[in-house]
N, C-alpha and C. Protein backbone atom coordinates (compact mmCIF):
# COMPACT_ATOMS: atom_id res chain seq x y z
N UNK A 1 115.11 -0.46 111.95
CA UNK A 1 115.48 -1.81 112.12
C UNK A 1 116.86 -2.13 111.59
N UNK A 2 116.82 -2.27 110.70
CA UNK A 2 118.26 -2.42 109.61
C UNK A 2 119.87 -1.98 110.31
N UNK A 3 120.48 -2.06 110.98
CA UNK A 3 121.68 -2.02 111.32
C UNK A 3 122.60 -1.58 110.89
N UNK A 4 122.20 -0.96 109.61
CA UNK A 4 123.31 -0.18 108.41
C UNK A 4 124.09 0.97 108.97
N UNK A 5 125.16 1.53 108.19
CA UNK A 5 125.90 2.42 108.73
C UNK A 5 125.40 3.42 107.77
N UNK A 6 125.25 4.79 108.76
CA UNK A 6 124.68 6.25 107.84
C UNK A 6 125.95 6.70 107.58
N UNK A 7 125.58 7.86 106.48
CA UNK A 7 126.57 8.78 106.49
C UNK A 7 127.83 9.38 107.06
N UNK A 8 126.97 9.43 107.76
CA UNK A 8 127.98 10.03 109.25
C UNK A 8 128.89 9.52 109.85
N UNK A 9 128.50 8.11 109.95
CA UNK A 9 129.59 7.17 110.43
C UNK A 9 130.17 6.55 109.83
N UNK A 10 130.26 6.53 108.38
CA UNK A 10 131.44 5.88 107.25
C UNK A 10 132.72 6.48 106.68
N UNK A 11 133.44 5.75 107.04
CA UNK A 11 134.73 5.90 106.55
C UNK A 11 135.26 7.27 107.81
N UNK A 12 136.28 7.62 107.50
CA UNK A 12 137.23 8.60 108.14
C UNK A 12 137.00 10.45 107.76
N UNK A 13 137.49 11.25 108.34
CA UNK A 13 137.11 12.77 108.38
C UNK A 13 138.45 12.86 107.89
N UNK A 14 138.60 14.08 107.02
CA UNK A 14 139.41 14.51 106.59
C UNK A 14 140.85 15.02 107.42
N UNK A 15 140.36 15.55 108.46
CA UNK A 15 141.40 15.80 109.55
C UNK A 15 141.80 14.63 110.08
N UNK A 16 140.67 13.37 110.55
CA UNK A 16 141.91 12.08 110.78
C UNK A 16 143.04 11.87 109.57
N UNK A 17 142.20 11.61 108.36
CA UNK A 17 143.78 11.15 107.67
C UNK A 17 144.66 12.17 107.24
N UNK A 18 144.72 13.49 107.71
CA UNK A 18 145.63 14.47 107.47
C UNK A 18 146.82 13.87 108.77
N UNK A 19 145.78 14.25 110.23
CA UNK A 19 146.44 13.30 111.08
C UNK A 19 147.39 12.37 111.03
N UNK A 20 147.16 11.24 110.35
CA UNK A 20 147.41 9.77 110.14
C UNK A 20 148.53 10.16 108.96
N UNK A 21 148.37 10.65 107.77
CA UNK A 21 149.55 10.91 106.84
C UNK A 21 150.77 11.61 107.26
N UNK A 22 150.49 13.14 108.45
CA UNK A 22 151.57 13.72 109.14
C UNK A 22 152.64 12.61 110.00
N UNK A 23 151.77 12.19 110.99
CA UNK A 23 152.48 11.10 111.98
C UNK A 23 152.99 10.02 110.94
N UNK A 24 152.91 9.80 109.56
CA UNK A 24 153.41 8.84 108.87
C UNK A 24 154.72 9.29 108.06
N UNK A 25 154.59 10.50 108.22
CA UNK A 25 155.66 11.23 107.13
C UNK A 25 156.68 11.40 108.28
N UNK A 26 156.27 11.85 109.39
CA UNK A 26 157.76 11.89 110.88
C UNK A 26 158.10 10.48 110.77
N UNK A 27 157.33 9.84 111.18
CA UNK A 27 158.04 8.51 111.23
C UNK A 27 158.94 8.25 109.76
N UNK A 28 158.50 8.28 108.46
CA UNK A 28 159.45 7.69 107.51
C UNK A 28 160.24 8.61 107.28
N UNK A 29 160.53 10.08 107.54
CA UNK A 29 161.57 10.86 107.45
C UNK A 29 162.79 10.21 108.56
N UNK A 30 162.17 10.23 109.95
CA UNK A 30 163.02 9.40 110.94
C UNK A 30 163.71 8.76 110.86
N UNK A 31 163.12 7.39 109.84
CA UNK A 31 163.45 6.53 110.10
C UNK A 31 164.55 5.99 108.71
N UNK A 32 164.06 7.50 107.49
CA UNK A 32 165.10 7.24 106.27
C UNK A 32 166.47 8.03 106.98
N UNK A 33 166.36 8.83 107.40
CA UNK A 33 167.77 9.61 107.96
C UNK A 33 168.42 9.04 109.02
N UNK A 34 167.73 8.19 109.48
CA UNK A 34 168.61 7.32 110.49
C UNK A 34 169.54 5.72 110.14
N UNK A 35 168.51 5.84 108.97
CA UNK A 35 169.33 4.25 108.72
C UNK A 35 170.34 4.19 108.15
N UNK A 36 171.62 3.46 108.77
CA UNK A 36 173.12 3.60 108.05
C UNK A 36 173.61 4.67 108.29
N UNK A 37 173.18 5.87 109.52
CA UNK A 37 174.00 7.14 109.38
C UNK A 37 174.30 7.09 110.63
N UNK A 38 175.07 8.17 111.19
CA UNK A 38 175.33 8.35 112.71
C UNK A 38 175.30 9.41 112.81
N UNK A 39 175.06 9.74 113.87
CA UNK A 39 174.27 10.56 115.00
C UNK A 39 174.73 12.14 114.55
N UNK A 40 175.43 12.47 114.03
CA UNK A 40 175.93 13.41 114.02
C UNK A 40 174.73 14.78 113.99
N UNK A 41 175.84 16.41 114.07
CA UNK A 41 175.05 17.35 114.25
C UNK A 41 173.89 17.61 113.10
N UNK A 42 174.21 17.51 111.97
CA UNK A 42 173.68 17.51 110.95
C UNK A 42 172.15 16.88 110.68
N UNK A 43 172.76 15.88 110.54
CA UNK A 43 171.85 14.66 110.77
C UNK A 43 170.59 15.07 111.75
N UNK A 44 170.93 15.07 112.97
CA UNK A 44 169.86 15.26 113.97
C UNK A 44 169.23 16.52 113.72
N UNK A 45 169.87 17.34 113.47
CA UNK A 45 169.63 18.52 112.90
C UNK A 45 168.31 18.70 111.64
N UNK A 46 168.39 17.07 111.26
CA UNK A 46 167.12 17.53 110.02
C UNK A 46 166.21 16.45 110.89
N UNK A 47 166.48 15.90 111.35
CA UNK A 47 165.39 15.07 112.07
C UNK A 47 164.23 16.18 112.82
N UNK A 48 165.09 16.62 114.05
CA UNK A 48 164.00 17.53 114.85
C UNK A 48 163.56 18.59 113.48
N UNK A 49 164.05 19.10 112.70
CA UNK A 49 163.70 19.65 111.98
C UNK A 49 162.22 19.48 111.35
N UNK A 50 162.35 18.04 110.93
CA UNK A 50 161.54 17.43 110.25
C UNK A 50 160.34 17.16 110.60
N UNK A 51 160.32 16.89 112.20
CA UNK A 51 159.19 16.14 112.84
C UNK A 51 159.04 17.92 113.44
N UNK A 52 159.25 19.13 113.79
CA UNK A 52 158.80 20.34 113.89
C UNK A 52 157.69 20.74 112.83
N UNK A 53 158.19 20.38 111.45
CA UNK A 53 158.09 21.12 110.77
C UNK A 53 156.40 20.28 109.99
N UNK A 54 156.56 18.96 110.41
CA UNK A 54 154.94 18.11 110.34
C UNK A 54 154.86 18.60 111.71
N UNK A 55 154.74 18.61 112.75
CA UNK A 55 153.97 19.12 114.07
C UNK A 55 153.29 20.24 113.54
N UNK A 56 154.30 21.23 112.94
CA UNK A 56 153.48 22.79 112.48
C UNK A 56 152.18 22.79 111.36
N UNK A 57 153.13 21.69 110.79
CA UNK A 57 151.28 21.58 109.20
C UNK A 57 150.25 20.98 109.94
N UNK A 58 150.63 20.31 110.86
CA UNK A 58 148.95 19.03 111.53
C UNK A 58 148.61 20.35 112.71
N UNK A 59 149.36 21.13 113.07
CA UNK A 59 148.61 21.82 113.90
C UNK A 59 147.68 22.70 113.24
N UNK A 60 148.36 23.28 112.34
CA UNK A 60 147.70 24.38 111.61
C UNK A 60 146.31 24.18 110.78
N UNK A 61 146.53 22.70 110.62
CA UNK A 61 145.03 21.65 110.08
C UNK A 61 144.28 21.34 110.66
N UNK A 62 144.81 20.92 112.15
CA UNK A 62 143.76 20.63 113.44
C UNK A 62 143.15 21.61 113.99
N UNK A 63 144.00 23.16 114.23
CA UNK A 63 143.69 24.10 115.15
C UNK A 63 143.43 24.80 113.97
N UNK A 64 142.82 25.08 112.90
CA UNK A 64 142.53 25.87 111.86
C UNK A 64 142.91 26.73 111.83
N UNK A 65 144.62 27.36 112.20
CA UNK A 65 144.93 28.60 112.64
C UNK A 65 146.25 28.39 111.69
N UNK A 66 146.72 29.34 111.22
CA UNK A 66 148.28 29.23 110.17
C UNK A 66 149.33 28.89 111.66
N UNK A 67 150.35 28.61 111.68
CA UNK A 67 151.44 27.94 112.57
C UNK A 67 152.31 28.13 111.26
N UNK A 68 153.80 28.64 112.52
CA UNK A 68 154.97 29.63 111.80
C UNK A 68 156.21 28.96 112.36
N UNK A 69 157.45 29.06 111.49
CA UNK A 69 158.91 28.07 112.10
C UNK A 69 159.49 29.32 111.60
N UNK A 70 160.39 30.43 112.68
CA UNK A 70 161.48 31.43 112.28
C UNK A 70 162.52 30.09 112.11
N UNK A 71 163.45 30.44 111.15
CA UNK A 71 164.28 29.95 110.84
C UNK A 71 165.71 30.68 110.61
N UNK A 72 167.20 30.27 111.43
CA UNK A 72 168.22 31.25 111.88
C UNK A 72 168.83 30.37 111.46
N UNK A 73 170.32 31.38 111.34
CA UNK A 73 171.61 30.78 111.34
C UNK A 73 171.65 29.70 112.58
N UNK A 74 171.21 30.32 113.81
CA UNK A 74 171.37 29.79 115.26
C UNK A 74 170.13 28.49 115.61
N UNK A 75 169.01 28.64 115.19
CA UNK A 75 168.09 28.13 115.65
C UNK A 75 166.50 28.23 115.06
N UNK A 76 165.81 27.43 115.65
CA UNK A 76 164.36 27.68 115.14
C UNK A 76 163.19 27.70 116.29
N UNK A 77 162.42 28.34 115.49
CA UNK A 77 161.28 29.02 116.80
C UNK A 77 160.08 28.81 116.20
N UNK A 78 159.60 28.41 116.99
CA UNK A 78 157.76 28.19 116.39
C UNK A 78 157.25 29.58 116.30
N UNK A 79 156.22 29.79 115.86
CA UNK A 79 155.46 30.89 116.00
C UNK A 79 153.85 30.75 115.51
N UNK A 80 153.22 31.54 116.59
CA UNK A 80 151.59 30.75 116.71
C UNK A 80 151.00 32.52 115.85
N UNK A 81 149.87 32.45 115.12
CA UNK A 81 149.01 33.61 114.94
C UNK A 81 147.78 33.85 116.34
N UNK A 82 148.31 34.67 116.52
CA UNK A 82 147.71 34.81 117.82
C UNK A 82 146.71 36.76 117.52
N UNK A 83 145.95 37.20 117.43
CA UNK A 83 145.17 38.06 117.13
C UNK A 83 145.69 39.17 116.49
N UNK A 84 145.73 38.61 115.21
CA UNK A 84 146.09 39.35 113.95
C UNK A 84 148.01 39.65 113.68
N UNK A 85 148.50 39.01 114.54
CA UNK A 85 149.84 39.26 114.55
C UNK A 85 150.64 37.93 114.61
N UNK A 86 151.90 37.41 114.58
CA UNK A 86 152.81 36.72 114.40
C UNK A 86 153.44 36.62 115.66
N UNK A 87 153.04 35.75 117.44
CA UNK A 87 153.85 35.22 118.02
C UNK A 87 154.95 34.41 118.28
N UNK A 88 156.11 34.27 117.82
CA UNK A 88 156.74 33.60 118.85
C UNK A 88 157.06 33.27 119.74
N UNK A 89 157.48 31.85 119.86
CA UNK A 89 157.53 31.46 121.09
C UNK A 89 158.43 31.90 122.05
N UNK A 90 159.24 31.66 123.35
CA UNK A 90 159.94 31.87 123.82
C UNK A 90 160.97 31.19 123.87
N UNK A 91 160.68 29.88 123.89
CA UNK A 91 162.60 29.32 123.73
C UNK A 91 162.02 28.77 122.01
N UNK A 92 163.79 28.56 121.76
CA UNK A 92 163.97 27.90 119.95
C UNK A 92 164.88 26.78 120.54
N UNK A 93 164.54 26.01 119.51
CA UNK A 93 165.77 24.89 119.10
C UNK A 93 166.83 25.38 118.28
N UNK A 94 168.07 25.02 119.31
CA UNK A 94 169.65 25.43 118.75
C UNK A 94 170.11 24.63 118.08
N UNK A 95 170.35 24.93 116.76
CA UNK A 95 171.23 24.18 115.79
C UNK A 95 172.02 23.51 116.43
N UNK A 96 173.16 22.17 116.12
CA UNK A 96 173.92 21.77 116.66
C UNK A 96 175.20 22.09 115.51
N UNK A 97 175.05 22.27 114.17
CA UNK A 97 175.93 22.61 113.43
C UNK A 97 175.47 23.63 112.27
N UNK A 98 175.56 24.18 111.12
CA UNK A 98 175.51 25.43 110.21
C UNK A 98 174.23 24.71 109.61
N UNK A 99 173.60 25.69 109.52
CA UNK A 99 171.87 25.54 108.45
C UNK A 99 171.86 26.26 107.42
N UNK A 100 171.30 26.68 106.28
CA UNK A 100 171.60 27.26 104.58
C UNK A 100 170.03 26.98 104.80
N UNK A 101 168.69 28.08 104.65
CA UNK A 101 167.55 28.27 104.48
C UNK A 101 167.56 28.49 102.81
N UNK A 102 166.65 28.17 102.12
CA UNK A 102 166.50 29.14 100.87
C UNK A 102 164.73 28.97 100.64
N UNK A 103 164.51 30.28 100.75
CA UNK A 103 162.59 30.35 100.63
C UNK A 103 162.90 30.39 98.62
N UNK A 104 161.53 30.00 98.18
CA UNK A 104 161.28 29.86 96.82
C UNK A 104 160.13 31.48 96.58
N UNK A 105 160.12 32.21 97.66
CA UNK A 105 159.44 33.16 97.16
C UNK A 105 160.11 34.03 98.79
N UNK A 106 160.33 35.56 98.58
CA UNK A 106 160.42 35.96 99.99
C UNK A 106 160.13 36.31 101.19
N UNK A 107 160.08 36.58 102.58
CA UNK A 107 159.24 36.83 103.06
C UNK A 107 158.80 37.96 102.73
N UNK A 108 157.46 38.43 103.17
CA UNK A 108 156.80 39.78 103.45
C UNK A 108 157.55 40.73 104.26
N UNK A 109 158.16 40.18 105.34
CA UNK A 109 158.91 41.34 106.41
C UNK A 109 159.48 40.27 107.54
N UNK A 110 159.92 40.99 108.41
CA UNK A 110 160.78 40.24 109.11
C UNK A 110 159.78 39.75 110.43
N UNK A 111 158.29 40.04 110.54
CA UNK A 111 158.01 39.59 111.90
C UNK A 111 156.95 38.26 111.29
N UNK A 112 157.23 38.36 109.88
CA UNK A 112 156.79 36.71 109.17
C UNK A 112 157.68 36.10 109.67
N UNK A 113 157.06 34.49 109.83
CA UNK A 113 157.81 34.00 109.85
C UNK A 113 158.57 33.30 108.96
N UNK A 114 159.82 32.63 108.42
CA UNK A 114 160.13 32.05 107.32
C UNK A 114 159.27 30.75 106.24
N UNK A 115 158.85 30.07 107.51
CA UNK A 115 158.19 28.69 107.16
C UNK A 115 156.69 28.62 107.30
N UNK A 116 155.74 29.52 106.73
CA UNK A 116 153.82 29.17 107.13
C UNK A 116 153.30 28.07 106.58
N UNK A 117 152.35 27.44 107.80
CA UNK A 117 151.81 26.18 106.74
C UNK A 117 150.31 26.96 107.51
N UNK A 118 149.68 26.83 106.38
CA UNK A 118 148.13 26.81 106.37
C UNK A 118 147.12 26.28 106.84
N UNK A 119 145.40 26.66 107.12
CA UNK A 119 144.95 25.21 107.76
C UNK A 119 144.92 24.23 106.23
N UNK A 120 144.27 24.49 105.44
CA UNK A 120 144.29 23.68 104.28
C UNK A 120 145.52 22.72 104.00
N UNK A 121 147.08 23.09 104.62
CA UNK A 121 147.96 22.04 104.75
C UNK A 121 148.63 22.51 103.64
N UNK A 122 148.58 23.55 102.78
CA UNK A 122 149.80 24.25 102.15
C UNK A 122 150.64 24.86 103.25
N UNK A 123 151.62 25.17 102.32
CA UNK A 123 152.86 25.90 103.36
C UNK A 123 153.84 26.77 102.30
N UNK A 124 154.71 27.10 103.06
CA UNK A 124 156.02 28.03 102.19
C UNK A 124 157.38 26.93 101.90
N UNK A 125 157.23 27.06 100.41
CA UNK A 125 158.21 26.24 99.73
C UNK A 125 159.71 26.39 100.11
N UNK A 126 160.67 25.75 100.41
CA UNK A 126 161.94 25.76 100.72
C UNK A 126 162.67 24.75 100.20
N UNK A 127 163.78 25.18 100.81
CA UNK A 127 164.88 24.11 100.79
C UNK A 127 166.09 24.56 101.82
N UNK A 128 166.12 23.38 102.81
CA UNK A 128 167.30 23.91 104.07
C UNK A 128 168.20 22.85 103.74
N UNK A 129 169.70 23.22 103.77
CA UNK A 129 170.89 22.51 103.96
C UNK A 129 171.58 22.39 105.60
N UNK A 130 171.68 21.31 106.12
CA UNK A 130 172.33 20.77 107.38
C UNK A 130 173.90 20.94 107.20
N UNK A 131 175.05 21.50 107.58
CA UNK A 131 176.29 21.53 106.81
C UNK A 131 177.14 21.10 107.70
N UNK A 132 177.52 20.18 108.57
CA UNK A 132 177.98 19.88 109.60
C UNK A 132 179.53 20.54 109.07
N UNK A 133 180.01 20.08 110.36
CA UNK A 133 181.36 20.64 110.63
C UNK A 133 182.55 19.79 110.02
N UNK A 134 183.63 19.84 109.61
CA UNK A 134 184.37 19.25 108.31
C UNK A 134 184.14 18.22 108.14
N UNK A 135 184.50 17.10 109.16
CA UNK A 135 184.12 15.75 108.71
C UNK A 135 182.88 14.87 108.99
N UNK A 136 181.45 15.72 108.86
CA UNK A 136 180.69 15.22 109.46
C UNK A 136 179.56 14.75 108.02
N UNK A 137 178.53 14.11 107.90
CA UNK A 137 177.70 13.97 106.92
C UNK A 137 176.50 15.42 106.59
N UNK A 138 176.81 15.55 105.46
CA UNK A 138 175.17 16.55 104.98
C UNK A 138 173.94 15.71 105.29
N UNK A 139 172.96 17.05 105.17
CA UNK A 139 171.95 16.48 105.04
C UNK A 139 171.26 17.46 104.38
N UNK A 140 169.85 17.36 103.97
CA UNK A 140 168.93 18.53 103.03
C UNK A 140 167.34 18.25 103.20
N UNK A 141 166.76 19.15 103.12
CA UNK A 141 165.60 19.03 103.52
C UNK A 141 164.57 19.42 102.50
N UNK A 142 163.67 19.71 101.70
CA UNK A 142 163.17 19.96 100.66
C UNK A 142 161.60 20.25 101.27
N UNK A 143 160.68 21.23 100.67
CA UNK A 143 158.85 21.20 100.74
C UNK A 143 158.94 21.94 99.92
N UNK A 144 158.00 21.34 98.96
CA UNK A 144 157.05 22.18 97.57
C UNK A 144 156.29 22.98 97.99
N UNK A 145 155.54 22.93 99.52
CA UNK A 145 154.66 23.82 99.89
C UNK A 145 153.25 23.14 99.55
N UNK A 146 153.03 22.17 98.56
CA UNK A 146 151.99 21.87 98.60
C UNK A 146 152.06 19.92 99.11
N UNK A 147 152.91 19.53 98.99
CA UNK A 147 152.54 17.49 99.46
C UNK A 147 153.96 17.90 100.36
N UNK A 148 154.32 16.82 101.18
CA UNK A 148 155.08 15.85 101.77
C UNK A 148 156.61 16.59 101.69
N UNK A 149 157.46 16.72 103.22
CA UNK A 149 158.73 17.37 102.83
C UNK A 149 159.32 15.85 102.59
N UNK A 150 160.44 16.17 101.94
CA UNK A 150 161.33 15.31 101.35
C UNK A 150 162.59 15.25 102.32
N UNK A 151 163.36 14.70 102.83
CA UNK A 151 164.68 15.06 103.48
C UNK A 151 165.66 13.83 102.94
N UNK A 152 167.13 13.82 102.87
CA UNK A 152 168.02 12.99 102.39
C UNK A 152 169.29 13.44 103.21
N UNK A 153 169.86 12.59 103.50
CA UNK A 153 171.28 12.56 104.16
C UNK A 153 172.57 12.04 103.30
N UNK A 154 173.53 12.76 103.42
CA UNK A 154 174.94 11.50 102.95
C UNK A 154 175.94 12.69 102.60
């Protein structure tokens, strides 16, 4: 009789608000690196960066599978675990100006990829520098590997 809500149907699943916090962190990375700056290579440069690099943790949380970002002088490449090995994809995103990677621990080998995020929503700690071309603005990108990347422009 009683109309109450069970178990089951209270409150939210852990994967929605992993969901809901990723799509919240693209948007306020977006929307801190955009305000007051211009367009430049740099700049955009940590944006797609940024919103790649939450696409890769919410996938890897949704699809319970680790999800990989090679990271180049030139460009960046997703890379999926695909049966026991390290795919990449086929096309990367081309830098538009100079990138500075620094991992906080190194890789294993070279067909790792630089950047793993986990399903649990850990990942590999960094820090990337955007270095545009002489007169253009920095930018920097920061993850502990365990909460929220950080990014800053100027």
């Amino acid at each position: 009789m009683g109309g109450g809500v069970t178990g089951r149907e209270a409150g939210f699943s852990l994967i929605e608000l992993v969901v809901v916090v990723a799509v919240l962190s693209v948007v306020a990375v977006g929307a801190g690196l955009a305000v007051g700056r211009g367009s430049d290579g740099a700049t955009a440069d940590a944006q797609r960066f940024a919103r790649l690099v939450e696409v890769a943790r919410a996938s890897a949380v949704i699809g319970r599978q680790p999800e990989g970002l090679f990271v180049t002088a030139t460009e960046l490449r997703r890379a999926a675990w695909v049966d026991g090995a390290w795919q990449p994809s086929e096309r990367g995103l081309r830098w538009r100006d100079d990138v500075l990677l620094r991992l906080e621990t190194p890789r294993p080998g070279p067909a790792v990829p630089h950047l793993v995020f986990l399903p649990d929503g850990s990942g590999t700690a960094f820090e990337i520098a955007f270095a545009p071309q002489p007169t253009g603005r920095r930018a920097r990108c920061r993850g502990d590997g365990a909460g929220p990347m950080r990014c800053d422009a100027g």
